[in-house]
C-alpha atoms as a PDB file:
ATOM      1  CA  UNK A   1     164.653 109.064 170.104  1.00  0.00           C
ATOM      2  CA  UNK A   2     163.314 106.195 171.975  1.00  0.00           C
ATOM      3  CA  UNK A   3     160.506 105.838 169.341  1.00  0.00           C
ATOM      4  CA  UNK A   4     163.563 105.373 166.890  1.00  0.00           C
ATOM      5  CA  UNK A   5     165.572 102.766 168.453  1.00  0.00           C
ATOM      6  CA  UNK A   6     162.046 101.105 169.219  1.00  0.00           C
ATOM      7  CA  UNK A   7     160.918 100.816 165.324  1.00  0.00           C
ATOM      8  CA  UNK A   8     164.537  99.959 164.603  1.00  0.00           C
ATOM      9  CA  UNK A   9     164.708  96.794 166.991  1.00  0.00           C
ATOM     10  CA  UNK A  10     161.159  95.515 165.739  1.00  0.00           C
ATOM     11  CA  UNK A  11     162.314  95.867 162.191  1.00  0.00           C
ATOM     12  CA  UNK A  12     165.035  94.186 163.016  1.00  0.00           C
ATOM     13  CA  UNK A  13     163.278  91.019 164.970  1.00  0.00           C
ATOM     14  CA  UNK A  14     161.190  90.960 162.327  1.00  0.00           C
ATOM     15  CA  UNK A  15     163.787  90.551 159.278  1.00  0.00           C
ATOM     16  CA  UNK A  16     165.575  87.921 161.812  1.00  0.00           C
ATOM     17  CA  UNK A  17     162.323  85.636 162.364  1.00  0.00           C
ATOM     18  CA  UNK A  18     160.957  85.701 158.534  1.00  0.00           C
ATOM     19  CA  UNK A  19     165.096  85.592 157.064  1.00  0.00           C
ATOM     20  CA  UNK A  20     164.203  81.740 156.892  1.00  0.00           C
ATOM     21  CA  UNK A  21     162.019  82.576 153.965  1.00  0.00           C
ATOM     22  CA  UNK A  22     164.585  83.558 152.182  1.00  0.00           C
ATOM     23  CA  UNK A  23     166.117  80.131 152.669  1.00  0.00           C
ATOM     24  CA  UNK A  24     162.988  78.655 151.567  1.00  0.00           C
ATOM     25  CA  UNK A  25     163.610  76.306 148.355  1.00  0.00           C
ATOM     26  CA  UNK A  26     160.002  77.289 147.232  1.00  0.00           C
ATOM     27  CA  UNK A  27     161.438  80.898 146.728  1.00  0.00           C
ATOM     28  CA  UNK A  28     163.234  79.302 144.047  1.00  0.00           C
ATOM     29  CA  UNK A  29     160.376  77.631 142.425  1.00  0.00           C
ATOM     30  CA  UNK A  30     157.307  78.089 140.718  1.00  0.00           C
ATOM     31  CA  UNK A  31     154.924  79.169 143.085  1.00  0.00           C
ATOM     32  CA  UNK A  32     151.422  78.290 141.895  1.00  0.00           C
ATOM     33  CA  UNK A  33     153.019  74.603 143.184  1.00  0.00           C
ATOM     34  CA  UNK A  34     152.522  75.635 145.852  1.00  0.00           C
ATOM     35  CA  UNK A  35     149.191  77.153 146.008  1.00  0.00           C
ATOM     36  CA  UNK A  36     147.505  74.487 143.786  1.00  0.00           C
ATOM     37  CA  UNK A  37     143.565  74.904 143.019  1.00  0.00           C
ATOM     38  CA  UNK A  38     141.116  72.409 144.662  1.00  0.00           C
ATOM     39  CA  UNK A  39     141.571  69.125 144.338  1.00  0.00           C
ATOM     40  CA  UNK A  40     145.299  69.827 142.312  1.00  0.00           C
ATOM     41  CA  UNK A  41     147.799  67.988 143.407  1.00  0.00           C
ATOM     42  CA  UNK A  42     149.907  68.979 146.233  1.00  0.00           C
ATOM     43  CA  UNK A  43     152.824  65.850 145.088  1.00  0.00           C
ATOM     44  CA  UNK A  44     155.211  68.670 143.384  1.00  0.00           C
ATOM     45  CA  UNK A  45     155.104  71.485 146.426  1.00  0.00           C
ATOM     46  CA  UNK A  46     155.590  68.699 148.811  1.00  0.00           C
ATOM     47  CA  UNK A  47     158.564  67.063 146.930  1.00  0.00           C
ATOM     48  CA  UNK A  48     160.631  70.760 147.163  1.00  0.00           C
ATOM     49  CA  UNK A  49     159.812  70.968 150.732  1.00  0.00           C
ATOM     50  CA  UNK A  50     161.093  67.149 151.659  1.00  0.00           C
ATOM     51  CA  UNK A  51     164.453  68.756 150.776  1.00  0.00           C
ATOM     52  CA  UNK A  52     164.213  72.333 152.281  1.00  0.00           C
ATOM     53  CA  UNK A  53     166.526  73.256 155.450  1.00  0.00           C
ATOM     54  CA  UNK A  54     163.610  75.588 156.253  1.00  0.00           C
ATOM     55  CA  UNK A  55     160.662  73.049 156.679  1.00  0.00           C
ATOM     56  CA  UNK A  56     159.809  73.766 160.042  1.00  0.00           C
ATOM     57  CA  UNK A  57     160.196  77.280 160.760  1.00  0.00           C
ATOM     58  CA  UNK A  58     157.785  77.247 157.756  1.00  0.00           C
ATOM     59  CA  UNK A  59     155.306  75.011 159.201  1.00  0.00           C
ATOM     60  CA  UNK A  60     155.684  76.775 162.739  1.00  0.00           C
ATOM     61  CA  UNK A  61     155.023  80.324 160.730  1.00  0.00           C
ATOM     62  CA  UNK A  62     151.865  78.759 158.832  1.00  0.00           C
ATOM     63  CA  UNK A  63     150.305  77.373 162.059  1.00  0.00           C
ATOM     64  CA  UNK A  64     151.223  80.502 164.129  1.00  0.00           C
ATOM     65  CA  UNK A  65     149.759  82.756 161.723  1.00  0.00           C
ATOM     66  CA  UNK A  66     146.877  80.635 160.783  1.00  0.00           C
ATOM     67  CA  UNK A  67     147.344  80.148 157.067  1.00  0.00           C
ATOM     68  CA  UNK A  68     144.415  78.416 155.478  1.00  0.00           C
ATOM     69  CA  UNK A  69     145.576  77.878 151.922  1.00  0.00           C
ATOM     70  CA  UNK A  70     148.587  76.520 150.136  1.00  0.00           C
ATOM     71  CA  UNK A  71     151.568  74.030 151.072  1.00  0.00           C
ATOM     72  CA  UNK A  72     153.318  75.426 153.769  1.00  0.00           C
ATOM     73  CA  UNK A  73     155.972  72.934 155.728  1.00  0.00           C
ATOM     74  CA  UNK A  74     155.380  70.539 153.735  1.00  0.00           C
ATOM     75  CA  UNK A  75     151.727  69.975 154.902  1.00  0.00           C
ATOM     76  CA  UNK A  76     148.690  71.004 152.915  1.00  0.00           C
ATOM     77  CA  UNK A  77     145.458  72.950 154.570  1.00  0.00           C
ATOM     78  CA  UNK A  78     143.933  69.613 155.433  1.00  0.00           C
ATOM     79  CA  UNK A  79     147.006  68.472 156.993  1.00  0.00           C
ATOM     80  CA  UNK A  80     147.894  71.116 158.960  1.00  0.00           C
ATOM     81  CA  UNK A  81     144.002  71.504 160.293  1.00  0.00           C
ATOM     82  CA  UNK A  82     144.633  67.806 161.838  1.00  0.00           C
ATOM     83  CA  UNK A  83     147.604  67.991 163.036  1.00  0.00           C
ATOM     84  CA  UNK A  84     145.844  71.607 164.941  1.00  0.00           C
ATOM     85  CA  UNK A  85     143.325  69.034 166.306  1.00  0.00           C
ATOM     86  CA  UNK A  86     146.004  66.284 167.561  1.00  0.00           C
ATOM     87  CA  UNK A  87     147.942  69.511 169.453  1.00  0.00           C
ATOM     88  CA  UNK A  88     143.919  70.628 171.534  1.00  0.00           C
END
């Protein structure tokens, strides 16, 4: 039983901490924006997320969880990698 309420509570952190995705303006968009191949350009992604209520719980998720491709926040791979550096 205490296995049970266990699983239930963790699903239930879980749906509260990622429920900002569903938020997210890019769920409403085209994502290959957001995932652009080398050397695309980043200026549409970036112009959704300038207006997103979400930004930084999306920014905070993509640095927490180490994501190494894509727009997340805002902030492109390069971008977030420095802004890692400025935080050591």
């Amino acid at each position: 039983m205490n296995e049970l309420l266990l699983v239930a509570s963790s699903d239930a952190v879980e749906e509260t901490v990622l429920s900002w995705q569903d938020r997210a303006l890019c769920a409403q968009t085209d994502p290959e924006a957001f995932f652009p191949e080398k050397g695309g350009s980043t200026r549409e992604a970036k112009r959704v997320c300038v207006g997103c209520d979400v930004r930084a719980e999306c920014l905070e998720y993509a640095l927490e969880h180490d994501e190494r491709f894509g727009i997340w926040g805002g902030l492109s791979e390069r971008e977030r990698r420095k802004l890692r550096r400025r935080a050591v």
